[in-house]
Protein backbone atom coordinates (compact mmCIF):
# COMPACT_ATOMS: atom_id res chain seq x y z
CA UNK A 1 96.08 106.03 114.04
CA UNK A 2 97.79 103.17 112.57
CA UNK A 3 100.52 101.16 115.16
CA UNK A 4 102.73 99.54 112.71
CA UNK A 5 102.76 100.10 109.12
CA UNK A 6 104.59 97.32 106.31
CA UNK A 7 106.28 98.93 103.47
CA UNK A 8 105.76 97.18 100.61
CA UNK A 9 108.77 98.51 98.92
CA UNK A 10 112.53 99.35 98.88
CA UNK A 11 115.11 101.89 98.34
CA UNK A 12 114.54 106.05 98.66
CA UNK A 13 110.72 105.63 98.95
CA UNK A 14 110.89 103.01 101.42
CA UNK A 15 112.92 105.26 103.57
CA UNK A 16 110.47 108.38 102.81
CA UNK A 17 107.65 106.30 103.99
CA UNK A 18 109.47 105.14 107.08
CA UNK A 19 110.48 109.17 108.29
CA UNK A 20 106.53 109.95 107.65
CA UNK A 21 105.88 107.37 109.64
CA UNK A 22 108.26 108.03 112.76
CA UNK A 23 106.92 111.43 112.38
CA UNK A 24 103.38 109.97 113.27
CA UNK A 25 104.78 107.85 115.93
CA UNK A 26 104.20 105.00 113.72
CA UNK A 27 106.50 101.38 113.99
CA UNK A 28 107.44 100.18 110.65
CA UNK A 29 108.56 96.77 108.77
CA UNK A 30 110.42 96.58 105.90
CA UNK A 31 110.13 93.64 103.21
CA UNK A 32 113.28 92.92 101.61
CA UNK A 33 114.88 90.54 98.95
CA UNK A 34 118.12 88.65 99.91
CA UNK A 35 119.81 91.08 97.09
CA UNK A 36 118.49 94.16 100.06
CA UNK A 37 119.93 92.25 103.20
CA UNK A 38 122.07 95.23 103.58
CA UNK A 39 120.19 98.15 102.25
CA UNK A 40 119.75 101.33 104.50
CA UNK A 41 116.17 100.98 104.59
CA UNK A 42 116.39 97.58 106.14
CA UNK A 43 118.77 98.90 108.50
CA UNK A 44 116.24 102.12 109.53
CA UNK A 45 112.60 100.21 109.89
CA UNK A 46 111.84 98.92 113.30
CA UNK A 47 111.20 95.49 111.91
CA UNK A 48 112.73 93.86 108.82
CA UNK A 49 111.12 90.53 107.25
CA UNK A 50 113.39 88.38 104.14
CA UNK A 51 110.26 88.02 101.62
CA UNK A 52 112.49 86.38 98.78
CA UNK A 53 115.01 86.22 96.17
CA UNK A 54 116.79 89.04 94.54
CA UNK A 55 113.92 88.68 91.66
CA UNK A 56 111.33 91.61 92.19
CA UNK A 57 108.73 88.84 90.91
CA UNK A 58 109.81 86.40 93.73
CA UNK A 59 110.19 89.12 96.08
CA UNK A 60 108.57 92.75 95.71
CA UNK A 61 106.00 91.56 93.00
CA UNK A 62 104.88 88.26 95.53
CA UNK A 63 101.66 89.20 97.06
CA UNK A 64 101.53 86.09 99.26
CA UNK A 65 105.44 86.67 101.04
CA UNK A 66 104.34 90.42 101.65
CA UNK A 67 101.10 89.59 103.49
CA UNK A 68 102.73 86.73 105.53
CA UNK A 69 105.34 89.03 106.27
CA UNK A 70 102.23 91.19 107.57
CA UNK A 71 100.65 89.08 109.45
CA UNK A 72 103.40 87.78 111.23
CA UNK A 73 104.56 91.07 112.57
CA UNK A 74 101.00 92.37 113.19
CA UNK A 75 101.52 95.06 111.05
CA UNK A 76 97.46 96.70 110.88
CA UNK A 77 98.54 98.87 107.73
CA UNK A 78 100.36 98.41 104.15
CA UNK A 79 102.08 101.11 102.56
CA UNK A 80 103.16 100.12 98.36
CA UNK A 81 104.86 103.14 97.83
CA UNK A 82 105.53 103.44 93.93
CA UNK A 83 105.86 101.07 91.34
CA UNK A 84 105.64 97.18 92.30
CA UNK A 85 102.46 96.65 93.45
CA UNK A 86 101.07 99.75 94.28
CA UNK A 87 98.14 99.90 91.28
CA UNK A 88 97.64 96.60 91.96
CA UNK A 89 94.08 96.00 92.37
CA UNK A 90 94.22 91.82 93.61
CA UNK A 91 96.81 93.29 96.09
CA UNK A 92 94.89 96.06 97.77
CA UNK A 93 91.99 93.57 97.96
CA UNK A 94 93.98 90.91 99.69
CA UNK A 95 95.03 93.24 102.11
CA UNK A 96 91.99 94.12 103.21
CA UNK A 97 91.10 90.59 103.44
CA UNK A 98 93.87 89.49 105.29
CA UNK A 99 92.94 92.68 108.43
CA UNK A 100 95.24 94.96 107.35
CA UNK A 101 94.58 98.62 105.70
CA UNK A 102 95.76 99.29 102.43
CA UNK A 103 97.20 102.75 101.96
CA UNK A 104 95.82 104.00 98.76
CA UNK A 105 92.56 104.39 96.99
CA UNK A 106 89.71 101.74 97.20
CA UNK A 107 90.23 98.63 95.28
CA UNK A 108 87.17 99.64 92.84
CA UNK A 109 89.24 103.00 91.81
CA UNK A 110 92.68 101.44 91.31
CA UNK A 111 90.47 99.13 88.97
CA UNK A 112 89.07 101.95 86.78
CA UNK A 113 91.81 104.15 87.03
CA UNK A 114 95.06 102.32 86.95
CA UNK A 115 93.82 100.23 83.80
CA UNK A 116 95.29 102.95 81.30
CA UNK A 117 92.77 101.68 78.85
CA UNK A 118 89.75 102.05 80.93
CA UNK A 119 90.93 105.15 82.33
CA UNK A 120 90.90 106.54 78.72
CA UNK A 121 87.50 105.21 78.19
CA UNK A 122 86.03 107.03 81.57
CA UNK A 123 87.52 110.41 80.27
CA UNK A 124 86.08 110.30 77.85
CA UNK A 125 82.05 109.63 78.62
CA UNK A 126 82.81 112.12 81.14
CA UNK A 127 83.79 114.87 78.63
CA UNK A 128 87.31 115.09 78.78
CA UNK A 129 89.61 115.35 75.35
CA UNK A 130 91.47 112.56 74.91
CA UNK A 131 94.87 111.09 72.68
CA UNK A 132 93.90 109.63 70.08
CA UNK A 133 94.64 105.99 70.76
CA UNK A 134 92.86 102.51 70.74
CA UNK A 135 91.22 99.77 72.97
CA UNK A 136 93.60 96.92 74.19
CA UNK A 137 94.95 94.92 70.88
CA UNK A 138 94.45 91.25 70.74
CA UNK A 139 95.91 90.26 67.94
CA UNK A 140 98.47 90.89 64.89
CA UNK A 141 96.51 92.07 62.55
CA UNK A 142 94.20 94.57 64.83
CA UNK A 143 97.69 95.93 65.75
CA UNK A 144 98.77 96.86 62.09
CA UNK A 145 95.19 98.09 61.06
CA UNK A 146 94.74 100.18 64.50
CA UNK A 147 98.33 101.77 63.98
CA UNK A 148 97.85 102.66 60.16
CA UNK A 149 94.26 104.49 61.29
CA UNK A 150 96.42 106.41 64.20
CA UNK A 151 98.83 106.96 61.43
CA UNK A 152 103.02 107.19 62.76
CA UNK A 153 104.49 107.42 64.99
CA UNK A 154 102.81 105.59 67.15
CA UNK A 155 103.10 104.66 71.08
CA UNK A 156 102.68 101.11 72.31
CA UNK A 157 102.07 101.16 75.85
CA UNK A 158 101.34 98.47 78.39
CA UNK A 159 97.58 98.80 80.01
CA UNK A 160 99.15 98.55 83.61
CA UNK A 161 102.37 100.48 83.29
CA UNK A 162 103.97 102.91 85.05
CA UNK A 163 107.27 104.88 85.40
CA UNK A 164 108.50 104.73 81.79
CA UNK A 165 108.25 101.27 81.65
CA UNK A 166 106.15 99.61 79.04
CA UNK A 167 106.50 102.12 76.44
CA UNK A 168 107.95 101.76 72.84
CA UNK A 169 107.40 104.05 69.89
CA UNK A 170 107.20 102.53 66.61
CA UNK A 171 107.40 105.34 63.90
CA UNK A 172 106.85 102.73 60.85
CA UNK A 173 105.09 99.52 60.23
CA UNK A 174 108.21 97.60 59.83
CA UNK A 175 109.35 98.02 63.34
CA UNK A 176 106.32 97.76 65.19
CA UNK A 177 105.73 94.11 65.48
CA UNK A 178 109.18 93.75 67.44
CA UNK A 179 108.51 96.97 69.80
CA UNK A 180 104.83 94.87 70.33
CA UNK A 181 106.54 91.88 70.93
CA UNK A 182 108.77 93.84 73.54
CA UNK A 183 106.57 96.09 75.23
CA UNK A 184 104.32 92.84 76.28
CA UNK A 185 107.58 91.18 77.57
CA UNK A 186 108.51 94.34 79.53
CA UNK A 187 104.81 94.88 80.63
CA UNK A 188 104.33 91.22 81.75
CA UNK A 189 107.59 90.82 84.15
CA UNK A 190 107.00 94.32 85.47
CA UNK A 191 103.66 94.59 86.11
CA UNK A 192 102.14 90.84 85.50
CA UNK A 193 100.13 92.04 83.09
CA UNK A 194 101.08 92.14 79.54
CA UNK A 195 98.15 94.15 77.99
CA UNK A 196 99.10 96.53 75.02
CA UNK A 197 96.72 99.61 73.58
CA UNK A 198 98.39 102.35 70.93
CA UNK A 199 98.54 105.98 71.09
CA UNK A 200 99.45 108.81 68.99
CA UNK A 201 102.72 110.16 69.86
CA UNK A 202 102.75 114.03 69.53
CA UNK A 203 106.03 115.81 68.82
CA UNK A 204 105.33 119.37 70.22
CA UNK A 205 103.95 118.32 73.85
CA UNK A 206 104.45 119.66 77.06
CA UNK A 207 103.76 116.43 79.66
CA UNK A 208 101.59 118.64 82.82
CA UNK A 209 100.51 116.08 85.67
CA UNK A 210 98.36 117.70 88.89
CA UNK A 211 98.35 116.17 92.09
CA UNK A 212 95.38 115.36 94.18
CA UNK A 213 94.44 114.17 97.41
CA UNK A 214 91.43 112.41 97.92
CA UNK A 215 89.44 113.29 101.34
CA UNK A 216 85.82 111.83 102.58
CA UNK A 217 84.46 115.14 101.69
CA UNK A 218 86.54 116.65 99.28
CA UNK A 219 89.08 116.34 96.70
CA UNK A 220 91.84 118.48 97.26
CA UNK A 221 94.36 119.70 94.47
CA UNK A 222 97.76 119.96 95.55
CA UNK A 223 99.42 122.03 92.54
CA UNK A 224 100.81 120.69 89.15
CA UNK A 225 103.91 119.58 87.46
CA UNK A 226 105.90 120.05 84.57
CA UNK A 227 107.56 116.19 83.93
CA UNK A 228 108.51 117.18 79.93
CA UNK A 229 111.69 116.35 80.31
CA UNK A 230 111.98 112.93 79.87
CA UNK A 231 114.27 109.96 78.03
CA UNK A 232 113.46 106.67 76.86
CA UNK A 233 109.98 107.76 77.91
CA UNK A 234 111.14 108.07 81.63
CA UNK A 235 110.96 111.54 83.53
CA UNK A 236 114.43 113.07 84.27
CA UNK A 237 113.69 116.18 85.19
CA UNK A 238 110.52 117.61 87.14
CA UNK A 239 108.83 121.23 88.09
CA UNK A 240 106.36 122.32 90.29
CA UNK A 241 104.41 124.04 89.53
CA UNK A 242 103.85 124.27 85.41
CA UNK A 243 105.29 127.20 84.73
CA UNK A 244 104.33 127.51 81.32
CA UNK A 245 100.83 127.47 82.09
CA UNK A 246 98.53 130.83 82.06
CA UNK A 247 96.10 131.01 85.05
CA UNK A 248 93.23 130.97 83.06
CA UNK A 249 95.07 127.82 81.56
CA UNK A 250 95.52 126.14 84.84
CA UNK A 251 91.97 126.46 86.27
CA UNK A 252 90.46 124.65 82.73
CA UNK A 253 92.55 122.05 84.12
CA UNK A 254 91.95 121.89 87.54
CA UNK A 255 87.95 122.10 86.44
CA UNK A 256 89.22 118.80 84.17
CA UNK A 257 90.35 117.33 87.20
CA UNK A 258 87.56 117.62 89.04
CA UNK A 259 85.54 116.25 85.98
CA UNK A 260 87.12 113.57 86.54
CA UNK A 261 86.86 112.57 89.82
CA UNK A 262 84.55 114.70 92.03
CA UNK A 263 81.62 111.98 91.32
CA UNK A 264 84.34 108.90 92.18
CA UNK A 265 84.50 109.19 96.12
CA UNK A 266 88.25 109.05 95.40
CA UNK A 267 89.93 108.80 98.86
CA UNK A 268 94.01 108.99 98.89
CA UNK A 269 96.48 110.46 96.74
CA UNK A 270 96.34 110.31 93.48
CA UNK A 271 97.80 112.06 90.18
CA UNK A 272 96.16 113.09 87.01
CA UNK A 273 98.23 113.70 83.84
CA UNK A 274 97.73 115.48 80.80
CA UNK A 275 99.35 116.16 77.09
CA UNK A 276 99.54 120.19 76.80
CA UNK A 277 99.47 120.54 72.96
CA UNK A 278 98.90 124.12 71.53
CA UNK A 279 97.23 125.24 74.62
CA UNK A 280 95.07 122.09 74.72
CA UNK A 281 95.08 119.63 77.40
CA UNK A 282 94.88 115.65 76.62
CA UNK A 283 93.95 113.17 79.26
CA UNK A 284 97.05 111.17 79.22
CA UNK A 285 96.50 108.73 82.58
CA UNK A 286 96.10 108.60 86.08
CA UNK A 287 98.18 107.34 88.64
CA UNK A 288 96.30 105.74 91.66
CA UNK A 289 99.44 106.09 93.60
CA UNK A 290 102.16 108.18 95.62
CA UNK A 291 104.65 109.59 92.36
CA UNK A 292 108.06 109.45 92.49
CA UNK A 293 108.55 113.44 92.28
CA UNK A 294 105.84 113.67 95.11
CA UNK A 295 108.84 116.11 97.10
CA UNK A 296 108.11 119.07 94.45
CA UNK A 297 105.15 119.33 95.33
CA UNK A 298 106.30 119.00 99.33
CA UNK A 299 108.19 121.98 98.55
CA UNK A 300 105.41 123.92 96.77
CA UNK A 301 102.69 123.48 98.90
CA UNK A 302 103.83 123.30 102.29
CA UNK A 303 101.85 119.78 102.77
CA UNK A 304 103.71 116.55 104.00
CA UNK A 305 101.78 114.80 101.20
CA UNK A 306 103.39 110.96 102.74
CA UNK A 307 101.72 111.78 105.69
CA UNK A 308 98.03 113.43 104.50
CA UNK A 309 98.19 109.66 103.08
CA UNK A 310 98.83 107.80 105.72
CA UNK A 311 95.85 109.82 107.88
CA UNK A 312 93.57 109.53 105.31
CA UNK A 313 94.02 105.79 104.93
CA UNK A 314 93.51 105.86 108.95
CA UNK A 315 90.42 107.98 108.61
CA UNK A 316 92.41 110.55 110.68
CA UNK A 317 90.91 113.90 111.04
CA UNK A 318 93.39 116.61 110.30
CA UNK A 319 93.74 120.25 109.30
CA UNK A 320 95.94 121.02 105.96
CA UNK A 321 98.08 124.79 106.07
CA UNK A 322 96.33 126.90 103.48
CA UNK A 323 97.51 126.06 100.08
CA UNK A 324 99.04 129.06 99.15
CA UNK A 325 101.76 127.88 96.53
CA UNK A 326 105.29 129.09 97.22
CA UNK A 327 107.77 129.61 94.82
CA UNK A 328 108.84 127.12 92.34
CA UNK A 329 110.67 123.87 92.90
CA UNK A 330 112.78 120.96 90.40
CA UNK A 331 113.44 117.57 91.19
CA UNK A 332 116.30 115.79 88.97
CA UNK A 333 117.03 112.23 89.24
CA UNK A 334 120.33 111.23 89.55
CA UNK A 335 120.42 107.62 87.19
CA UNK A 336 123.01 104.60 87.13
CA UNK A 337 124.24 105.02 83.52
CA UNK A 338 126.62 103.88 81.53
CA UNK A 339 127.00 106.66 78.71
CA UNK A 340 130.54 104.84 77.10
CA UNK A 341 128.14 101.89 75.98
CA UNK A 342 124.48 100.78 74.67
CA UNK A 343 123.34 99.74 77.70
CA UNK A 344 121.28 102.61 80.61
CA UNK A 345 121.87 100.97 83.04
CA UNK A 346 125.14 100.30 85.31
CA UNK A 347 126.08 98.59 88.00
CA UNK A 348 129.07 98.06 90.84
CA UNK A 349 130.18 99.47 93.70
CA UNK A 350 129.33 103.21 94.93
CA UNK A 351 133.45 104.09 96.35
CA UNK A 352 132.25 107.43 96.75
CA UNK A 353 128.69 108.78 96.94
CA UNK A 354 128.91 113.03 97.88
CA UNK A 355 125.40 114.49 97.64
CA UNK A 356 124.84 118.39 97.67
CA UNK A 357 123.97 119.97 101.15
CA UNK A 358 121.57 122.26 102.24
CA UNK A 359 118.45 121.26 100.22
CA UNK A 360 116.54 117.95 100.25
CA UNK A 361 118.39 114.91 98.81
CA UNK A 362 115.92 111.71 99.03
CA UNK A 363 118.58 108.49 98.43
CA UNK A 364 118.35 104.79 99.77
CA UNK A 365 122.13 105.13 99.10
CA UNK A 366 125.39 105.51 100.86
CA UNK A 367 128.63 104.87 99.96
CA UNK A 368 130.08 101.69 99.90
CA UNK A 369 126.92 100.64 98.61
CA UNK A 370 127.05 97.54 95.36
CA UNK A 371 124.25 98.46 93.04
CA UNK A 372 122.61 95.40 91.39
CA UNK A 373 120.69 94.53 88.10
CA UNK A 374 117.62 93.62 89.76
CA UNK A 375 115.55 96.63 90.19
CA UNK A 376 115.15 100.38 89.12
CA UNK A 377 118.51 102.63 88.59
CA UNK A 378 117.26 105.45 90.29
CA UNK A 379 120.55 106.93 92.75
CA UNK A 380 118.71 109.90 93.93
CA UNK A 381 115.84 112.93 93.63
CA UNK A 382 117.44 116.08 94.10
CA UNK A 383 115.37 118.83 95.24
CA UNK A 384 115.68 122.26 95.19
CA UNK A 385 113.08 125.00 96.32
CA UNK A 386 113.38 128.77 95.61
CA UNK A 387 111.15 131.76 95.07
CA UNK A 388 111.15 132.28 91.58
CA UNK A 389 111.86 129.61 88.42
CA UNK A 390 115.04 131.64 88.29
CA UNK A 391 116.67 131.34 91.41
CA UNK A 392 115.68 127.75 91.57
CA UNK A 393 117.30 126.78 87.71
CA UNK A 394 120.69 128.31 89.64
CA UNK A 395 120.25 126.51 92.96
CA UNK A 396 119.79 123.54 90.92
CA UNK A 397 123.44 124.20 88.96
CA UNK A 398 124.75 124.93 92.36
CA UNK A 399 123.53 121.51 93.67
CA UNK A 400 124.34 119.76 90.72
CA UNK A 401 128.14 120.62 90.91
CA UNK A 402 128.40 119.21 94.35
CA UNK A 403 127.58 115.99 93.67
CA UNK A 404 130.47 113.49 93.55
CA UNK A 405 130.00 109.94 92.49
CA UNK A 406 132.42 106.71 91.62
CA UNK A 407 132.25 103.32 90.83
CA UNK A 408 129.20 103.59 88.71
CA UNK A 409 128.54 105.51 86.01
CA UNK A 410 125.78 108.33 86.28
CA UNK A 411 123.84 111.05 84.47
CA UNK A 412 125.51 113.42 86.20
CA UNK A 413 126.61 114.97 83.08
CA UNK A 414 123.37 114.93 80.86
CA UNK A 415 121.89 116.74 84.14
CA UNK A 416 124.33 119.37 84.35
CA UNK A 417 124.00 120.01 80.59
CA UNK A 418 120.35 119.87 80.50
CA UNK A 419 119.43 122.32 83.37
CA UNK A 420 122.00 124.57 81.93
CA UNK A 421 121.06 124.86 78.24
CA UNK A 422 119.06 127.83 76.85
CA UNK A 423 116.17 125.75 75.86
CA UNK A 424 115.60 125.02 79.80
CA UNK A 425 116.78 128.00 80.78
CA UNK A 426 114.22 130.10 78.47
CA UNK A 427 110.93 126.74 79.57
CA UNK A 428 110.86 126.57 75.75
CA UNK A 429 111.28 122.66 75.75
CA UNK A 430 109.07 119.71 74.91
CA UNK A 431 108.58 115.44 75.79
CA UNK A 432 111.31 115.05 73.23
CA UNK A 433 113.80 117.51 73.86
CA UNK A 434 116.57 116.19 76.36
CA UNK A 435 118.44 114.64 73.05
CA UNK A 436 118.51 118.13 71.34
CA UNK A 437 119.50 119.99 74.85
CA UNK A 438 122.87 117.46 75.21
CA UNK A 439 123.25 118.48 71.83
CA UNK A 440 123.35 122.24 72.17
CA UNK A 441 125.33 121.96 75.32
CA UNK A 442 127.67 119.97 73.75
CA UNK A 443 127.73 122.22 70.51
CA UNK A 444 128.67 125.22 72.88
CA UNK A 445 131.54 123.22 75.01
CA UNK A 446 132.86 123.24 71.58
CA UNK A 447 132.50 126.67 70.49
């Protein structure tokens, strides 16, 4: 097993990482930017190296700073966590070079997979249905003819993205050269890459993503999720496990799945996801990564998921429980928002900061804590576990009305009207319906 592990990150799954690790009797070191000096997952590594400025490109996004950072503590592991560099194929290779393990799939599969283009590509000579989409655009004009042969609307999403980010959708011609234009902008100083490809945007779409963890022998599915509920293209709301989905329904995909990847000698976790369209599944993308609502899953199938990670990466051998699927579970991310204005995200001081007890609340947070502009505005997952999709929707609005939070502005409220409306309440809900939920709760406040 590993001795000291770098975590190539910050905030809630920094500190996730770090428990998994003590856990394993592992040391850790924490990377930070001068913006994190005082973060709480500084404060609960063993080790803590200053990598940089508060700019995630000088900082979380500098390969070189991280690996010095490495070697200099002897760290004999790297952890990426989510987002930042953790599909980043260059990365995971320099690792390697410089003596220390990278903890996540082998270089070659972040390269085939993590490339949303060539990911499509792969599906597809291996049989699976794909979204109607393109190759990577290289020019003006392939842009307009590609998008009037999709026909509107249309998706433009960056080739490396991730986590919402990269994605515009242009639903006419006239708009689409500035949501190009912005999209490679976005793509380029959050991923370094600015590569673009369309899609076809569907309007009735359930967004289904399954879980998988990668083993020298065998590739293990760890359950599905439901991530529909989403805005601006960025998940808000998560379930586990799809609850709309038949049995018969969910073993086509899990035989997708396995399609996919049982000839790849995939080895670490990884997530698959899908567009569910009139009962037919879409390869959407694959994530060569840990996922932010990774904790659902936790809570469905009895697996420490951070952990199966870290041991695999180790070549650790190790006996999983019996994946017998418990219950149902839903993650909601608490958001820095500023609902009063145009702009999503908000910033300032946290004066009070009153999370919901008795179920699992994963936060880099406390209060007294100044939120900055430099990075994500995720506050924190909460995560509720109960036997039945019913009793967990009312957990959840139990949780939910706990919370207490000032300074900042939140989504508390969208939340709280969300998990209560009928459309949740009933699963009859789609990618774009968190717009018409706030609308029906507010309708009925009214009534």
């Amino acid at each position: 097993m590993f001795k000291k592990i770098l975590i190539a990150n910050r905030g809630e799954i920094a500190i996730r990482i770090i428990r998994a690790c003590q856990q394993l009797k592992i040391a850790t070191v924490a990377v930070y930017s001068t913006a994190d000096r005082q973060a709480l997952f500084v404060q609960l590594a063993d080790e803590a190296v200053c990598i940089g400025p508060a700019s995630a490109k000088n900082s979380y996004l500098n390969r070189e700073a991280i690996l010095m950072a490495g070697i200099n503590t002897n760290a004999d592991a790297i952890h990426p966590g989510y987002g930042f560099l953790s599909e980043d194929e260059l990365f995971a290779q320099m690792c390697e070079e410089c003596g220390m393990t990278w903890i996540g799939p082998q270089a070659s599969l972040i390269h085939d997979f993590s490339d949303k283009t060539n990911s499509r590509k792969i599906a597809k000579k291996l049989g699976l249905p794909i979204i109607p989409g393109t190759g990577m655009i290289t020019s003006e004009p392939q842009l307009y003819d590609q998008a009037n042969k999709l026909g509107y609307p249309v998706l433009l999403k960056a080739s490396h993205g991730g986590g919402g980010k990269g994605i515009r959708m242009a639903s006419s011609a006239k708009d689409l050269f500035v949501k190009y234009e912005t999209v490679k902008e976005e793509a380029g100083s959050s991923f370094l890459d600015g590569s673009i490809y369309l899609e076809r945007d569907f309007e009735a779409a359930r967004h289904i993503e399954v879980q998988v963890l990668g083993m020298p022998e065998k590739l293990l599915i760890l359950g599905d999720r439901d991530c529909s509920l989403q805005k601006h293209r960025q998940k808000v709301i998560e379930e586990s496990n799809a609850s709309i989905l038949t049995q018969a329904e969910r073993q086509h995909l899990y035989k997708l799945v396995h399609q996919l990847l049982d000839g790849a000698n995939y080895q670490s976790l990884g997530t698959v996801e899908f567009l569910f369209v009139q009962h037919q599944f879409y390869f959407l993308e694959m994530n060569t990564r840990l996922q932010v609502e990774h904790g659902i899953t936790e809570e469905t199938s009895g697996v420490d998921i951070v952990q199966a990670q870290i041991k695999v990466a180790a070549h650790e051998s190790f006996e999983l429980p019996n994946l017998n699927f418990q219950g149902h579970a839903i993650e909601c991310r608490l958001n820095a928002e500023n609902d009063m204005t145009a702009h999503l995200f908000e910033t300032g001081k946290l004066t009070e900061f009153t999370m919901p007890t008795g179920i699992r609340v994963d936060t880099g947070l406390q209060s007294g804590d100044v939120l900055t502009p430099f990075y994500d505005r995720l506050l924190a997952k909460i995560i509720v576990h109960g036997t039945d999709r019913t009793m967990t929707v009312k957990k959840m609005q139990d949780a939910l009305a706990q919370i207490k939070v000032s300074g900042i502005g939140t989504n508390l409220k969208q939340l709280k009207q969300i998990i209560s409306s009928e459309q949740f309440i009933k699963d009859h809900y789609y990618i774009h319906s968190v717009g018409k939920m706030m609308e029906e709760s507010t309708h009925e406040s009214f009534a």
